[in-house]
PDB file of N, CA and C in Angstrom:
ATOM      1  N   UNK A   1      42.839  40.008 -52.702  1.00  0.00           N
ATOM      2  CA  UNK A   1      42.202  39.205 -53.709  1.00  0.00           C
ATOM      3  C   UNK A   1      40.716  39.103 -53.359  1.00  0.00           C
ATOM      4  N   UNK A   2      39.861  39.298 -53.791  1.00  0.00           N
ATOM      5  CA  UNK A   2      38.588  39.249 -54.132  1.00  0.00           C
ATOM      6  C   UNK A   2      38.077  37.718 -55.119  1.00  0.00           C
ATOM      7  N   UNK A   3      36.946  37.172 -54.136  1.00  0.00           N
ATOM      8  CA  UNK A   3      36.612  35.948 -54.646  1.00  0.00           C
ATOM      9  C   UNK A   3      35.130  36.377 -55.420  1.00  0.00           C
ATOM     10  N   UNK A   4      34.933  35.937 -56.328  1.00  0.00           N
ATOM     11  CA  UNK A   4      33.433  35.828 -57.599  1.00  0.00           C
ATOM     12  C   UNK A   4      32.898  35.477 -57.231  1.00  0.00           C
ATOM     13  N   UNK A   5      31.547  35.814 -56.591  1.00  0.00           N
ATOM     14  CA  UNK A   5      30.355  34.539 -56.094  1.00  0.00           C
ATOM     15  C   UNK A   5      30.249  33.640 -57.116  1.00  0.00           C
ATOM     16  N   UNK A   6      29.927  33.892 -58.221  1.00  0.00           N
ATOM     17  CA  UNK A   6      29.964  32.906 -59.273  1.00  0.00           C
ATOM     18  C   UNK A   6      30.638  31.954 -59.531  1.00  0.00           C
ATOM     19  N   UNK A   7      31.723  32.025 -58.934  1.00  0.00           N
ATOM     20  CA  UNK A   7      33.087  31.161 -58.608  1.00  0.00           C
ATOM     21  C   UNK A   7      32.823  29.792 -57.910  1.00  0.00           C
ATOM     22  N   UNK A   8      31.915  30.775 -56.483  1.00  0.00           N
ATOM     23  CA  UNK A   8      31.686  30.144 -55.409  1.00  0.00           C
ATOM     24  C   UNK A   8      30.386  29.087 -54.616  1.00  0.00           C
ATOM     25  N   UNK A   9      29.595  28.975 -56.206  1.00  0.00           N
ATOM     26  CA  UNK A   9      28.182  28.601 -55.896  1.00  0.00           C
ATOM     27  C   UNK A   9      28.149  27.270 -54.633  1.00  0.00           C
ATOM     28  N   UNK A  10      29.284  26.455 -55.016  1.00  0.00           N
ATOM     29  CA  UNK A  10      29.305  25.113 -53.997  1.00  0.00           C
ATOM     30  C   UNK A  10      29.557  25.332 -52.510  1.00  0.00           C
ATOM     31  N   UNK A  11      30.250  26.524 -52.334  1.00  0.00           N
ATOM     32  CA  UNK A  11      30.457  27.003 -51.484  1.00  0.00           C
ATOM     33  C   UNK A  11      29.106  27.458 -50.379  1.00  0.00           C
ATOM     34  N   UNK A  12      28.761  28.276 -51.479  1.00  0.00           N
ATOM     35  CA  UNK A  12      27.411  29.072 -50.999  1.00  0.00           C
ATOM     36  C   UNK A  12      26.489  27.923 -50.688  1.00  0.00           C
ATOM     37  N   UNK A  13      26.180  26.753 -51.325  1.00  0.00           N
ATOM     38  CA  UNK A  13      25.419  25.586 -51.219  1.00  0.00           C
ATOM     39  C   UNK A  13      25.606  25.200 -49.958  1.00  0.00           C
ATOM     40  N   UNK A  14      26.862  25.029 -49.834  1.00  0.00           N
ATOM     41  CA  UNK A  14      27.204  24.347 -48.603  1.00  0.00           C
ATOM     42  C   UNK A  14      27.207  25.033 -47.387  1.00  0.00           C
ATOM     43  N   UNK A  15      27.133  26.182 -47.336  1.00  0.00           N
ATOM     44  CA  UNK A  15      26.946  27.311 -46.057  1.00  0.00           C
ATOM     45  C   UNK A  15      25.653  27.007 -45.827  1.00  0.00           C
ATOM     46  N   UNK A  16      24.835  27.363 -46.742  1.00  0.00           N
ATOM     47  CA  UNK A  16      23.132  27.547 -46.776  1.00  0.00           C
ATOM     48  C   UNK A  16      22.532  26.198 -46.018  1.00  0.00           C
ATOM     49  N   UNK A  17      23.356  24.681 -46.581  1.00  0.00           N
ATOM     50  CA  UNK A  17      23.071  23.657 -45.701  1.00  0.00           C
ATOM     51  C   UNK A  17      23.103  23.805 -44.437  1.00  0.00           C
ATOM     52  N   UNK A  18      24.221  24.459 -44.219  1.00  0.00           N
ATOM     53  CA  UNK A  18      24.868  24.346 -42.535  1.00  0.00           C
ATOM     54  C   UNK A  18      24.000  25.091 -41.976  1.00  0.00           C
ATOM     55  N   UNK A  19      23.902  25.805 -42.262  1.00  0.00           N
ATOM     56  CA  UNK A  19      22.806  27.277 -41.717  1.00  0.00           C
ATOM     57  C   UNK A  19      21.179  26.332 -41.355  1.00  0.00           C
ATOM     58  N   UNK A  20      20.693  25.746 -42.344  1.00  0.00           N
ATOM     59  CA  UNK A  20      19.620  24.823 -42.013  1.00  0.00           C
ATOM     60  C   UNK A  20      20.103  23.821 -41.327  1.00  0.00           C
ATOM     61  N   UNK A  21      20.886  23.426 -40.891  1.00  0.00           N
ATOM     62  CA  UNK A  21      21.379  22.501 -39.995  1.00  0.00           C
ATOM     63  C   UNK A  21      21.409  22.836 -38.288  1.00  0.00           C
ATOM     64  N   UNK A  22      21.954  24.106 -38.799  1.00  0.00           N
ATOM     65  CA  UNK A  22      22.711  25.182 -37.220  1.00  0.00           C
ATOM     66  C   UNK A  22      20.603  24.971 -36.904  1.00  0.00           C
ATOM     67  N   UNK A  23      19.570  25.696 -37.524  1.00  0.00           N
ATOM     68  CA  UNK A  23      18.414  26.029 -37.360  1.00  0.00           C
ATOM     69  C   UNK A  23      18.097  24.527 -36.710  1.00  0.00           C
ATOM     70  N   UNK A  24      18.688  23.263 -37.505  1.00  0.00           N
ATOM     71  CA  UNK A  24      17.550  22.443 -36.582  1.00  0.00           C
ATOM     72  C   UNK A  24      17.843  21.720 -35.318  1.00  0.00           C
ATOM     73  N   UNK A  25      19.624  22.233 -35.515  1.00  0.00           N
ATOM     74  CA  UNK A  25      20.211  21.947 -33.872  1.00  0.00           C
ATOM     75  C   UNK A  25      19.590  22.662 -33.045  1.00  0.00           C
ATOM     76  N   UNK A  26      19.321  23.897 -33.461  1.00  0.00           N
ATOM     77  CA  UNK A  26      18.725  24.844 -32.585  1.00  0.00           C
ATOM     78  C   UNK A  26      17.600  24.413 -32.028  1.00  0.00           C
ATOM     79  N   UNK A  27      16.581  23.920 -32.459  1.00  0.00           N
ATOM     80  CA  UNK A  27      15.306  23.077 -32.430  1.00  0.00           C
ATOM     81  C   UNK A  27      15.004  22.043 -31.716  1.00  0.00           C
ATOM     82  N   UNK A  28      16.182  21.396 -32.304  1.00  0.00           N
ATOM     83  CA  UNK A  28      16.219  20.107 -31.651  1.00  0.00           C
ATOM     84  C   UNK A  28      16.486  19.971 -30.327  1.00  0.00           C
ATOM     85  N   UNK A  29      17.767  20.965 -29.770  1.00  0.00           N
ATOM     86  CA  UNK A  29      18.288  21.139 -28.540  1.00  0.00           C
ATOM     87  C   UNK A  29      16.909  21.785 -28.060  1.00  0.00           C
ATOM     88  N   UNK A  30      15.958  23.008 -28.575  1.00  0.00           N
ATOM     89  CA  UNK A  30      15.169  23.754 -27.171  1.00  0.00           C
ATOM     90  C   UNK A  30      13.539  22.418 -26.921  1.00  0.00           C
ATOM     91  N   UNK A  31      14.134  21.514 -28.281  1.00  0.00           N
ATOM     92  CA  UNK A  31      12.965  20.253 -27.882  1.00  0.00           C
ATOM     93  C   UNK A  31      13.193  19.574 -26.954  1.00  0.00           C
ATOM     94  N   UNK A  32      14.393  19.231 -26.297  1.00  0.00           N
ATOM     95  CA  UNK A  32      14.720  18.613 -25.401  1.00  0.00           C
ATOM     96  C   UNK A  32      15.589  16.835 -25.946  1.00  0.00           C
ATOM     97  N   UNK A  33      15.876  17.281 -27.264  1.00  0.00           N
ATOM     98  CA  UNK A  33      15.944  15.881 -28.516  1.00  0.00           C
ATOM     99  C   UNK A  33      17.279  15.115 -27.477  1.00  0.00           C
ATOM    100  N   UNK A  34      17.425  14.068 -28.052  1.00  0.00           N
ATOM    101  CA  UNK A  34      18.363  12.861 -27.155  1.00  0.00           C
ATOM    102  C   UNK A  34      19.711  13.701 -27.720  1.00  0.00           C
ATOM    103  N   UNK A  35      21.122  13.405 -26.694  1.00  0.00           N
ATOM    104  CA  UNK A  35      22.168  13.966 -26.725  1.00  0.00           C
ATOM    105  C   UNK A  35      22.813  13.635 -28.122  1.00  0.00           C
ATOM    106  N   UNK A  36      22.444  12.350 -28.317  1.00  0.00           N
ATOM    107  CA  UNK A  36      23.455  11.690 -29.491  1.00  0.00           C
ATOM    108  C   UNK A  36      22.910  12.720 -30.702  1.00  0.00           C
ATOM    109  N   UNK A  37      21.805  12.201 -30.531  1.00  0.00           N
ATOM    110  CA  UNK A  37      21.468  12.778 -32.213  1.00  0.00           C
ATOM    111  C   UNK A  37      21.958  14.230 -32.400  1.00  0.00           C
ATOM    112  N   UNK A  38      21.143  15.535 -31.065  1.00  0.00           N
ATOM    113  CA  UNK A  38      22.447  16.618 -31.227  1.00  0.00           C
ATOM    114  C   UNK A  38      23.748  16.750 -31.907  1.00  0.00           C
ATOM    115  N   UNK A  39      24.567  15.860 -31.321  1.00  0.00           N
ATOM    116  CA  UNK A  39      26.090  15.735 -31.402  1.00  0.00           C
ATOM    117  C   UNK A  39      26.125  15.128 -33.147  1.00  0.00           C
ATOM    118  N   UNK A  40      24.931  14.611 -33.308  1.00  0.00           N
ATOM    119  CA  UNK A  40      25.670  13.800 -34.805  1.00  0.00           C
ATOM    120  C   UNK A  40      25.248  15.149 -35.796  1.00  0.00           C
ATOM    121  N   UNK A  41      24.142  15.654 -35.280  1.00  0.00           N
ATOM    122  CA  UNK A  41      24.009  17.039 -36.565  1.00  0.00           C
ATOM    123  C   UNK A  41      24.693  18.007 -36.279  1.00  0.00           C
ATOM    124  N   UNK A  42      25.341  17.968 -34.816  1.00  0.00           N
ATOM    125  CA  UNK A  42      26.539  19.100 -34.943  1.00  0.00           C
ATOM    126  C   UNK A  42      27.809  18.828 -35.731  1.00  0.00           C
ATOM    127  N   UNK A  43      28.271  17.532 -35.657  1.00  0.00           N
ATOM    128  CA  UNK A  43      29.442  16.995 -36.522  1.00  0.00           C
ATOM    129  C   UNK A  43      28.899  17.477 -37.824  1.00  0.00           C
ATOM    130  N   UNK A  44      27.797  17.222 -38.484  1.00  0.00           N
ATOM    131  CA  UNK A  44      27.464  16.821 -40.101  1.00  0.00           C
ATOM    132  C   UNK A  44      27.555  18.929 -40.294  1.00  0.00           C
ATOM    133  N   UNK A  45      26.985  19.542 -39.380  1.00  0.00           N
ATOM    134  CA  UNK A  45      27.082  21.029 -40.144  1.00  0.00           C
ATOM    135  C   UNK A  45      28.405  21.335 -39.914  1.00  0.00           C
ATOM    136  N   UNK A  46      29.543  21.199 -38.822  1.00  0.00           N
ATOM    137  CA  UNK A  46      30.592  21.291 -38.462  1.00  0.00           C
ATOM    138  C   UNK A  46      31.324  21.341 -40.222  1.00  0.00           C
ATOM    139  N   UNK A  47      31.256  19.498 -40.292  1.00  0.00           N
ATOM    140  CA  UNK A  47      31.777  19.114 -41.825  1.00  0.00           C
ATOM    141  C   UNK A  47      31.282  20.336 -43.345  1.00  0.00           C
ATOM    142  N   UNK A  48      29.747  20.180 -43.101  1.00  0.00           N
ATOM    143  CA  UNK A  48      29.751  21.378 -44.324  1.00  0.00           C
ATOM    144  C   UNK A  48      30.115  22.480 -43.878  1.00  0.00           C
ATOM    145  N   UNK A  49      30.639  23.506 -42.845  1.00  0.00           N
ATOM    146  CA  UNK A  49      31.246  24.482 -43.033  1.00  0.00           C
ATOM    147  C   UNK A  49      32.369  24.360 -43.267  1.00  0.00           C
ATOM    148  N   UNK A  50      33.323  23.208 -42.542  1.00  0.00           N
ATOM    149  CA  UNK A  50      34.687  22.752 -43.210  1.00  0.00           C
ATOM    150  C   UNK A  50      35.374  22.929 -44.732  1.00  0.00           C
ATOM    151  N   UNK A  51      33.880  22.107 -45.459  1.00  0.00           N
ATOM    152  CA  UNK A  51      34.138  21.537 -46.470  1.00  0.00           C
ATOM    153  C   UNK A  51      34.091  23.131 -47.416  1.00  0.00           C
ATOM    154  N   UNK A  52      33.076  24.055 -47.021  1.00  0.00           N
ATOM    155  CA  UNK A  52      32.846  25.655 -47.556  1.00  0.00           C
ATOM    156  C   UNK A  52      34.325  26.275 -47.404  1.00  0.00           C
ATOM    157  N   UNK A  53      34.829  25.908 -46.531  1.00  0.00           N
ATOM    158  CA  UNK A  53      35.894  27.116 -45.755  1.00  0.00           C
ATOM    159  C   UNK A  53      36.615  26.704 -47.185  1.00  0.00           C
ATOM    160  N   UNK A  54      37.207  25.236 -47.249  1.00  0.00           N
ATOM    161  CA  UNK A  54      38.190  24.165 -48.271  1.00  0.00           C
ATOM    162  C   UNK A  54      37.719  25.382 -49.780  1.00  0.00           C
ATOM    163  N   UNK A  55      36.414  25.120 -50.052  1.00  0.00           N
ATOM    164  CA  UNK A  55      36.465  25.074 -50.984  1.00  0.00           C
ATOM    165  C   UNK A  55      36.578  26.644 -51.637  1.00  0.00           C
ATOM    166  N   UNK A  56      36.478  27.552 -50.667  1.00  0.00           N
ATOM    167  CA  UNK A  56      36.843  28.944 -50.801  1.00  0.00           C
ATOM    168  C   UNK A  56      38.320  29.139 -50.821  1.00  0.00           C
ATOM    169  N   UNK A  57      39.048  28.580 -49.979  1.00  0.00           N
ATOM    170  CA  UNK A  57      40.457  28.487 -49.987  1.00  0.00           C
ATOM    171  C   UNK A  57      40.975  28.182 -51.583  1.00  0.00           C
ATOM    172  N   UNK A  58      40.611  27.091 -52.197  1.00  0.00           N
ATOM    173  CA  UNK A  58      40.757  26.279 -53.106  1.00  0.00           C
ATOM    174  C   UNK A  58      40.231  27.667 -54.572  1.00  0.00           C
ATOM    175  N   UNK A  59      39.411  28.123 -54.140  1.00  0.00           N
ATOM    176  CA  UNK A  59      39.176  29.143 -55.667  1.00  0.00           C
ATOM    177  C   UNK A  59      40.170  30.143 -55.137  1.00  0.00           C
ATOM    178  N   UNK A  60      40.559  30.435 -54.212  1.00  0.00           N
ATOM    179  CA  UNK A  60      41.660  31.603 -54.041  1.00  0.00           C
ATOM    180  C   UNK A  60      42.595  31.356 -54.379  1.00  0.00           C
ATOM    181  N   UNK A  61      43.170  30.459 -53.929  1.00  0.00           N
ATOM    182  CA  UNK A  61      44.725  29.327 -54.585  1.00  0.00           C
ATOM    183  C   UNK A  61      44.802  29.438 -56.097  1.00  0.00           C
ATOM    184  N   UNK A  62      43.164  28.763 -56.575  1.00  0.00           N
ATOM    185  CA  UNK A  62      43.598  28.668 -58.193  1.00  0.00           C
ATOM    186  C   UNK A  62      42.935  30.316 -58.788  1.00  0.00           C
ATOM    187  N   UNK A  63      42.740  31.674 -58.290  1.00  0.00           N
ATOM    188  CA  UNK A  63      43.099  32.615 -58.560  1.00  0.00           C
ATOM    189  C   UNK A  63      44.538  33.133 -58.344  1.00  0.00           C
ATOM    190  N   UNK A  64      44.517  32.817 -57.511  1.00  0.00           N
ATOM    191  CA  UNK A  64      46.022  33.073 -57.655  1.00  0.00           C
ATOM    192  C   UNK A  64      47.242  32.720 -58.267  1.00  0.00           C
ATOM    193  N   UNK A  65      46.809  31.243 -58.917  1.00  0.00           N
ATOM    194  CA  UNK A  65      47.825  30.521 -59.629  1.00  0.00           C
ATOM    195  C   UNK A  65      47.996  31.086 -61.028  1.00  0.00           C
ATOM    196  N   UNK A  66      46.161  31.330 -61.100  1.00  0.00           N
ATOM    197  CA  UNK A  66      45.997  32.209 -62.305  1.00  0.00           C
ATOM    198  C   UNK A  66      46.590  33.083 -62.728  1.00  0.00           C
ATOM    199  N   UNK A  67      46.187  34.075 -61.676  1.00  0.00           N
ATOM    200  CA  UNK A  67      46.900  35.305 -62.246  1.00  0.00           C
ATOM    201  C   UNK A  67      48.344  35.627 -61.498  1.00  0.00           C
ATOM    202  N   UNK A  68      49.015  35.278 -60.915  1.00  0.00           N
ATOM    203  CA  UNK A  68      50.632  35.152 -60.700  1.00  0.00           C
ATOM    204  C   UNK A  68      50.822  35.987 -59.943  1.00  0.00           C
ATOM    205  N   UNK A  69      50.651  36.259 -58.989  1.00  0.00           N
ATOM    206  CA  UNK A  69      51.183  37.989 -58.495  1.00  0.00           C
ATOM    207  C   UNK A  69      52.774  37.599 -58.568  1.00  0.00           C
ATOM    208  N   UNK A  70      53.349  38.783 -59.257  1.00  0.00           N
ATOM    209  CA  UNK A  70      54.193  39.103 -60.212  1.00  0.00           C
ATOM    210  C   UNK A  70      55.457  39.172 -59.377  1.00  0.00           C
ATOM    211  N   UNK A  71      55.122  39.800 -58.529  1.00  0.00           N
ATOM    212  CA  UNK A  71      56.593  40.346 -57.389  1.00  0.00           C
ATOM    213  C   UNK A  71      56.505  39.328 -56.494  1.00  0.00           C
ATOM    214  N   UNK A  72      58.076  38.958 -56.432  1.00  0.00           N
ATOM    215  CA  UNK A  72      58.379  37.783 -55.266  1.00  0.00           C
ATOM    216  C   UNK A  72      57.899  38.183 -53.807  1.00  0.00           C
ATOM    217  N   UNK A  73      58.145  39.527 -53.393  1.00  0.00           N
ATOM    218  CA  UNK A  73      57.253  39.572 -52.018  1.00  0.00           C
ATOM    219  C   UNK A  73      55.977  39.458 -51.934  1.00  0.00           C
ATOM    220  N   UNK A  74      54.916  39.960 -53.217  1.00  0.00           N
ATOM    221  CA  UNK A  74      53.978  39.749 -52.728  1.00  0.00           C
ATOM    222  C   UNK A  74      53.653  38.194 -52.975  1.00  0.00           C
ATOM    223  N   UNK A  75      54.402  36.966 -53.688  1.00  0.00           N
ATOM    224  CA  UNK A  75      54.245  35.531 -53.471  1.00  0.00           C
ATOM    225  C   UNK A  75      54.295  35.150 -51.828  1.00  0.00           C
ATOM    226  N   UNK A  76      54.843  35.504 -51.425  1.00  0.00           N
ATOM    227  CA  UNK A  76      55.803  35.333 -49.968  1.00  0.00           C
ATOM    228  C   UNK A  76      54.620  35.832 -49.069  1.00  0.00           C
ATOM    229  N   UNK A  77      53.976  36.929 -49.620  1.00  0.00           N
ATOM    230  CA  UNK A  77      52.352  37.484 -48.499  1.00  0.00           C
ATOM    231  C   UNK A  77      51.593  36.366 -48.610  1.00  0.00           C
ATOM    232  N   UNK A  78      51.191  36.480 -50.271  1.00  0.00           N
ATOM    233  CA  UNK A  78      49.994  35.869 -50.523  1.00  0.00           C
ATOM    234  C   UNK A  78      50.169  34.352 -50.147  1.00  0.00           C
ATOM    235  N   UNK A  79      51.656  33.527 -50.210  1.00  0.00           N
ATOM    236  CA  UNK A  79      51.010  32.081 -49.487  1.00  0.00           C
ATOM    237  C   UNK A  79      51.063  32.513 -48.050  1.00  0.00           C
ATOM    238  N   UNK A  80      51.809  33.374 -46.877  1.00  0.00           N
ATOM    239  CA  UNK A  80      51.805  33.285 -45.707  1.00  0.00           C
ATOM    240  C   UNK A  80      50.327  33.511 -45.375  1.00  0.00           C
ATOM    241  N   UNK A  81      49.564  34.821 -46.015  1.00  0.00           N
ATOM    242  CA  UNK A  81      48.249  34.749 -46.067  1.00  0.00           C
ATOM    243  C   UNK A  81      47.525  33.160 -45.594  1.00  0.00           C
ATOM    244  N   UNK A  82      47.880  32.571 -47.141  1.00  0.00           N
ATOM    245  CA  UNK A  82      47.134  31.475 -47.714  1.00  0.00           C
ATOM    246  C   UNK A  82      47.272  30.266 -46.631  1.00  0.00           C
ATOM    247  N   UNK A  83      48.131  30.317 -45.632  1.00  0.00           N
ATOM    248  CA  UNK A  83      49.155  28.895 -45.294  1.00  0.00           C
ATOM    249  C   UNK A  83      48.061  29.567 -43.777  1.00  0.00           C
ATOM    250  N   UNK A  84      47.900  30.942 -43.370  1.00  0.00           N
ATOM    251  CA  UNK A  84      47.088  31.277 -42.066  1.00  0.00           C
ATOM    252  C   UNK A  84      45.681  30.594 -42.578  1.00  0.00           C
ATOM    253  N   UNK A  85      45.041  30.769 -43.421  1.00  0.00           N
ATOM    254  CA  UNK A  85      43.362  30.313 -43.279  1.00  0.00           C
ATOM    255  C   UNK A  85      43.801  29.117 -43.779  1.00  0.00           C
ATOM    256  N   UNK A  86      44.402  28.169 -43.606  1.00  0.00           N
ATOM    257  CA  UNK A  86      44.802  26.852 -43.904  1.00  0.00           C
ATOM    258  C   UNK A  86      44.264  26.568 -42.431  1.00  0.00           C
ATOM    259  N   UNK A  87      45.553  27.019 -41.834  1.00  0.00           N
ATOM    260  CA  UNK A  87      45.803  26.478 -40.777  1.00  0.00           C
ATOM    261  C   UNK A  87      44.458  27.059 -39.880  1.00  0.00           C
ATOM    262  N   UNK A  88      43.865  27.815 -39.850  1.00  0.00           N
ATOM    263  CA  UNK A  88      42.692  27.975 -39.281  1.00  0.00           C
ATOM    264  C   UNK A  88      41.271  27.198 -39.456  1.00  0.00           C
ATOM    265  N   UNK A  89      41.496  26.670 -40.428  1.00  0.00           N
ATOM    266  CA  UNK A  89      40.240  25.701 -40.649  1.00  0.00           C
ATOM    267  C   UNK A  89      40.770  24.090 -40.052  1.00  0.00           C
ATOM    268  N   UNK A  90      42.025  24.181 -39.606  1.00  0.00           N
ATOM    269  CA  UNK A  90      42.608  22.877 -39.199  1.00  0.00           C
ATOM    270  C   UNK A  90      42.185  22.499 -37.899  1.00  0.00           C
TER     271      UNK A  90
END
């Protein structure tokens, strides 16, 4: 299954955050910045890649609900598939 970027703009939003986030941990850590604050912008990009992974999962699911794959084995792939990057973002 193949996902639409167009599908996926919130997704993409939310990577692009993290990514400017990852950049100012990066920053922050070679500044020498206090431990806490580190740790709290590592949680907050942590969460938006979480929330990206969710929401890519979530357009695959409802492609798939969409369009039905037809044959009972490939139901049986596509959630064991679906039930692995579940459980990997867990």
């Amino acid at each position: 299954m193949e996902l639409a970027p167009e599908e996926l703009t919130g997704a993409i939003n939310r990577l692009r955050r993290a990514q400017g986030q990852i950049a100012g941990i990066i920053r922050m850590i070679e500044e020498g910045r206090d431990c806490e604050d580190v740790i709290t912008q590592l949680a907050a990009a942590s969460k938006a890649l979480d929330r990206a992974g969710f929401a890519i999962i979530a357009t695959g699911l409802q492609q798939c609900l969409a369009e039905g794959d037809t044959a009972n084995g490939d139901q049986q792939q596509t959630r064991t598939r679906l039930e692995k990057l579940f459980l990997s973002l867990a």
